[in-house]
C-alpha atoms as a PDB file:
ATOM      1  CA  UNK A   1       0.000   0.000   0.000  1.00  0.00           C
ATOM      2  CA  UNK A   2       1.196   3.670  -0.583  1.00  0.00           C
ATOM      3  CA  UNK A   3       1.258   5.980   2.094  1.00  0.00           C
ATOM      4  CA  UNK A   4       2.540   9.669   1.854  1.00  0.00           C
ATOM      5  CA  UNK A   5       2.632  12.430   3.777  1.00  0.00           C
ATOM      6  CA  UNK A   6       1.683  14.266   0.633  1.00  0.00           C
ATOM      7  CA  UNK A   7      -2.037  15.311  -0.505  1.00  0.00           C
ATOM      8  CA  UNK A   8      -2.050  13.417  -4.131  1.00  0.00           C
ATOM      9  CA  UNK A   9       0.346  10.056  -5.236  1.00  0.00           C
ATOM     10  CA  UNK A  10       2.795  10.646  -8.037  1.00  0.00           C
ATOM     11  CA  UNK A  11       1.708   9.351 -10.830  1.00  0.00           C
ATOM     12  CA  UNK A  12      -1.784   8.138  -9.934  1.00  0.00           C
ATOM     13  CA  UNK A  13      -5.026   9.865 -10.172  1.00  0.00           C
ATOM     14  CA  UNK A  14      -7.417   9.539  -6.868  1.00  0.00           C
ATOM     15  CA  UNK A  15     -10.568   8.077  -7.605  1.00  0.00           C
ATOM     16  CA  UNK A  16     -12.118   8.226  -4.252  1.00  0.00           C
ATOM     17  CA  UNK A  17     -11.324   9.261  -1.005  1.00  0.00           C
ATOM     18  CA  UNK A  18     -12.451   6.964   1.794  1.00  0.00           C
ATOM     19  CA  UNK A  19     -12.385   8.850   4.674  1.00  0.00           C
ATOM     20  CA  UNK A  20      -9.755   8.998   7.640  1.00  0.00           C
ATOM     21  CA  UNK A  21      -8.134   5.992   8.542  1.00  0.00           C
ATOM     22  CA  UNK A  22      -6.171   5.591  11.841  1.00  0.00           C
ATOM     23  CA  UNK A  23      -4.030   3.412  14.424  1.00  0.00           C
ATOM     24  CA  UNK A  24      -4.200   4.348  18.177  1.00  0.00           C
ATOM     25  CA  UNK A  25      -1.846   2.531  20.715  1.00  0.00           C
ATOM     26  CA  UNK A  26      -1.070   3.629  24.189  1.00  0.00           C
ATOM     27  CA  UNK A  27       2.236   2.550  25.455  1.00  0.00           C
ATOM     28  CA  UNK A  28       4.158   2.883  28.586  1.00  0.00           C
ATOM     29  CA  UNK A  29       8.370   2.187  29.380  1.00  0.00           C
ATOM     30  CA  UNK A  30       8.034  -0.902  31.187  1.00  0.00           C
ATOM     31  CA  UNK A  31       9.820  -1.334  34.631  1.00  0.00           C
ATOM     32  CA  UNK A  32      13.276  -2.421  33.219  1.00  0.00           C
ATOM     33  CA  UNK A  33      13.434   0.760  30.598  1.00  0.00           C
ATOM     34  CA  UNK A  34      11.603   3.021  32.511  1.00  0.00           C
ATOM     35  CA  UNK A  35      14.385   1.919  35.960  1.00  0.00           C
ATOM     36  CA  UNK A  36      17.260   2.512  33.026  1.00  0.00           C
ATOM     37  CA  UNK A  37      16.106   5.382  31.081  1.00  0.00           C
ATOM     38  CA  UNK A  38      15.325   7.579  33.932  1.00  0.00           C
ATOM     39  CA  UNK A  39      18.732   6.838  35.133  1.00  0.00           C
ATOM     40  CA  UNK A  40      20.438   7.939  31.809  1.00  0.00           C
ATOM     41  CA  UNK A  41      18.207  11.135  31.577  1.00  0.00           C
ATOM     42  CA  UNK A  42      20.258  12.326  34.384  1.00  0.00           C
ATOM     43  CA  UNK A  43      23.420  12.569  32.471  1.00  0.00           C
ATOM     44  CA  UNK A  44      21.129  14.147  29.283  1.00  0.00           C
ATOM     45  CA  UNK A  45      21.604  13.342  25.508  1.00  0.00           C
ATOM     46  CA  UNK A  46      19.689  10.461  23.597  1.00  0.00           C
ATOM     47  CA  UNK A  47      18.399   7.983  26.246  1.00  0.00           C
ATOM     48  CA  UNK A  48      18.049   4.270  23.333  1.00  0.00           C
ATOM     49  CA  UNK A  49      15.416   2.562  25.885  1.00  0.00           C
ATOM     50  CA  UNK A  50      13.145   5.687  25.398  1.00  0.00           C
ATOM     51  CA  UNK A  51      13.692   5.874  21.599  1.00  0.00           C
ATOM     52  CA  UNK A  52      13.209   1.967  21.528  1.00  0.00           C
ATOM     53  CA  UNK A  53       9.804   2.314  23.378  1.00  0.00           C
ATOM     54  CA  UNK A  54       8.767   5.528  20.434  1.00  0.00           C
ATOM     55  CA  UNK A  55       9.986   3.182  17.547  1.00  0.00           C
ATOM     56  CA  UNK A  56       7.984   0.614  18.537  1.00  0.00           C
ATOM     57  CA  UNK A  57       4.695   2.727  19.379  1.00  0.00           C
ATOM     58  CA  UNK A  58       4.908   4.161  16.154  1.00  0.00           C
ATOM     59  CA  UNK A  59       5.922   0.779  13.924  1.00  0.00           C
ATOM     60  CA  UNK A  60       2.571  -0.799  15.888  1.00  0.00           C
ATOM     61  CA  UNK A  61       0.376   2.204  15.124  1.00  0.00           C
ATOM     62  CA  UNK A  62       1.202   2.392  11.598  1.00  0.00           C
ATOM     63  CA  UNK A  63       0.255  -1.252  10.895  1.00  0.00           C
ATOM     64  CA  UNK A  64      -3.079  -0.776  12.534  1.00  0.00           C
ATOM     65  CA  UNK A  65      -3.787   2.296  10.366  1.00  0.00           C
ATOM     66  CA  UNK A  66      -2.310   0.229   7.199  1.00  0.00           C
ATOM     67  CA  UNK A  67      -4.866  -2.637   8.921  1.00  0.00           C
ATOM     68  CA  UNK A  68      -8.211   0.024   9.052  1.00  0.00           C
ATOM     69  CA  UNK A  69      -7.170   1.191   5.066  1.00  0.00           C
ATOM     70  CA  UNK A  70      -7.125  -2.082   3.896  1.00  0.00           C
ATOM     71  CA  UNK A  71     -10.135  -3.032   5.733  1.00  0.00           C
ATOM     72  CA  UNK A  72     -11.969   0.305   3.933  1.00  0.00           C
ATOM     73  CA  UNK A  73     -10.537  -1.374   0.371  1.00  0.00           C
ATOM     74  CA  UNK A  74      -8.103   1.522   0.519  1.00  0.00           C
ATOM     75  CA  UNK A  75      -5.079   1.611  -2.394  1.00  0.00           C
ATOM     76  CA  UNK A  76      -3.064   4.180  -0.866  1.00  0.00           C
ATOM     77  CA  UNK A  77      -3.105   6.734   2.257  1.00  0.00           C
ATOM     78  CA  UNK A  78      -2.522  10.667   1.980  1.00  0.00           C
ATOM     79  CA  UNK A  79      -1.748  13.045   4.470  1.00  0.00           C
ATOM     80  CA  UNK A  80      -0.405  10.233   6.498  1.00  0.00           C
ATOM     81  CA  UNK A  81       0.709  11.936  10.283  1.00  0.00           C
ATOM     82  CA  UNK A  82       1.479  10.893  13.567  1.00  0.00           C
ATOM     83  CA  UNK A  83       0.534  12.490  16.825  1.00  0.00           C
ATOM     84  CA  UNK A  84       1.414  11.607  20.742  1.00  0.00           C
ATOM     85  CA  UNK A  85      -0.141  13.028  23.758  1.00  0.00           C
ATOM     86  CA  UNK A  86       0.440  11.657  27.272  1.00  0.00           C
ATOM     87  CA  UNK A  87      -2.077   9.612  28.083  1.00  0.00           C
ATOM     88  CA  UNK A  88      -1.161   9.356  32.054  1.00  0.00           C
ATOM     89  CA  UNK A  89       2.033   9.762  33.719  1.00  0.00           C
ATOM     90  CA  UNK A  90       4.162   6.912  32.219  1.00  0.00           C
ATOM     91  CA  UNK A  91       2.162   6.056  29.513  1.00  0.00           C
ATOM     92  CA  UNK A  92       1.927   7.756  25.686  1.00  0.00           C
ATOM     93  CA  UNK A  93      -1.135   7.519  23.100  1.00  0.00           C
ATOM     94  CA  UNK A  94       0.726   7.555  19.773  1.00  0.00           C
ATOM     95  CA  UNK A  95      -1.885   7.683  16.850  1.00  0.00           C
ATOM     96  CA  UNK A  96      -1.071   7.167  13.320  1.00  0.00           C
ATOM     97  CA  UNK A  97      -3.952   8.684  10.736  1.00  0.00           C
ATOM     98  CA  UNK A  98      -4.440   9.822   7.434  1.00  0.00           C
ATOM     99  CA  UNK A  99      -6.989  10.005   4.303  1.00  0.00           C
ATOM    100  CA  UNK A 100      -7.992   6.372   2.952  1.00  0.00           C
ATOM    101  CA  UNK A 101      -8.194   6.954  -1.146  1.00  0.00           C
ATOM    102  CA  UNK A 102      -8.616   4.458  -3.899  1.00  0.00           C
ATOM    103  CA  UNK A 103      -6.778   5.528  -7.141  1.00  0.00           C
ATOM    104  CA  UNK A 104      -8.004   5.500 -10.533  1.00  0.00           C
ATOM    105  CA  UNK A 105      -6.769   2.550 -12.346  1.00  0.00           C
ATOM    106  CA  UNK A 106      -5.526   3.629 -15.997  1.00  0.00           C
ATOM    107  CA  UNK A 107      -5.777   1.022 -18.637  1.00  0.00           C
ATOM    108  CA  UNK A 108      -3.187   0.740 -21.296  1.00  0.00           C
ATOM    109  CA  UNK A 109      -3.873   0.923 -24.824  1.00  0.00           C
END
């Protein structure tokens, strides 16, 4: 399936838009990452076991959303985002959304 961040596909025509498609997952650290990663955060920089934890969120979310297009008979996504919030201390709602289309199929001659 396509997805772009993009309002049209290159080289495709949009036939139909399907409506909003979208992936929700709230995660949280986990004892052993949250124990570790606060303990880096004290020295600053990049702390991996957080980044790990946002990877994953994000990976997960994105298949759900490719899951709900599919589901809709979707070809492609546009407008594809994500978007976090803090859903309680410790825990993070990552959502991944966009605009379900299915393109016009172009017979050759």
């Amino acid at each position: 399936m396509i997805v772009t961040t993009g309002n049209e596909v290159a080289g495709h025509e949009i036939d139909q838009y399907l409506g909003v498609v979208r992936g929700i997952v709230v995660r949280s650290t986990g004892i052993a990452r949250g124990f570790v990663g606060g303990l880096r955060s004290i020295g600053g920089g990049n702390i991996p076991e957080y980044a790990a934890v946002c990877e994953e969120a994000r990976g997960h979310a994105f298949n759900l959303m490719l899951q709900h297009a599919r589901e809709a008979g979707a070809d492609a996504i546009i407008g594809m985002r994500y978007d976090a919030t803090e859903f309680m201390q410790g825990a993070t709602e990552v959502l991944a959304y966009g605009t379900a289309v299915k393109l016009l199929v172009r017979h050759k001659d």
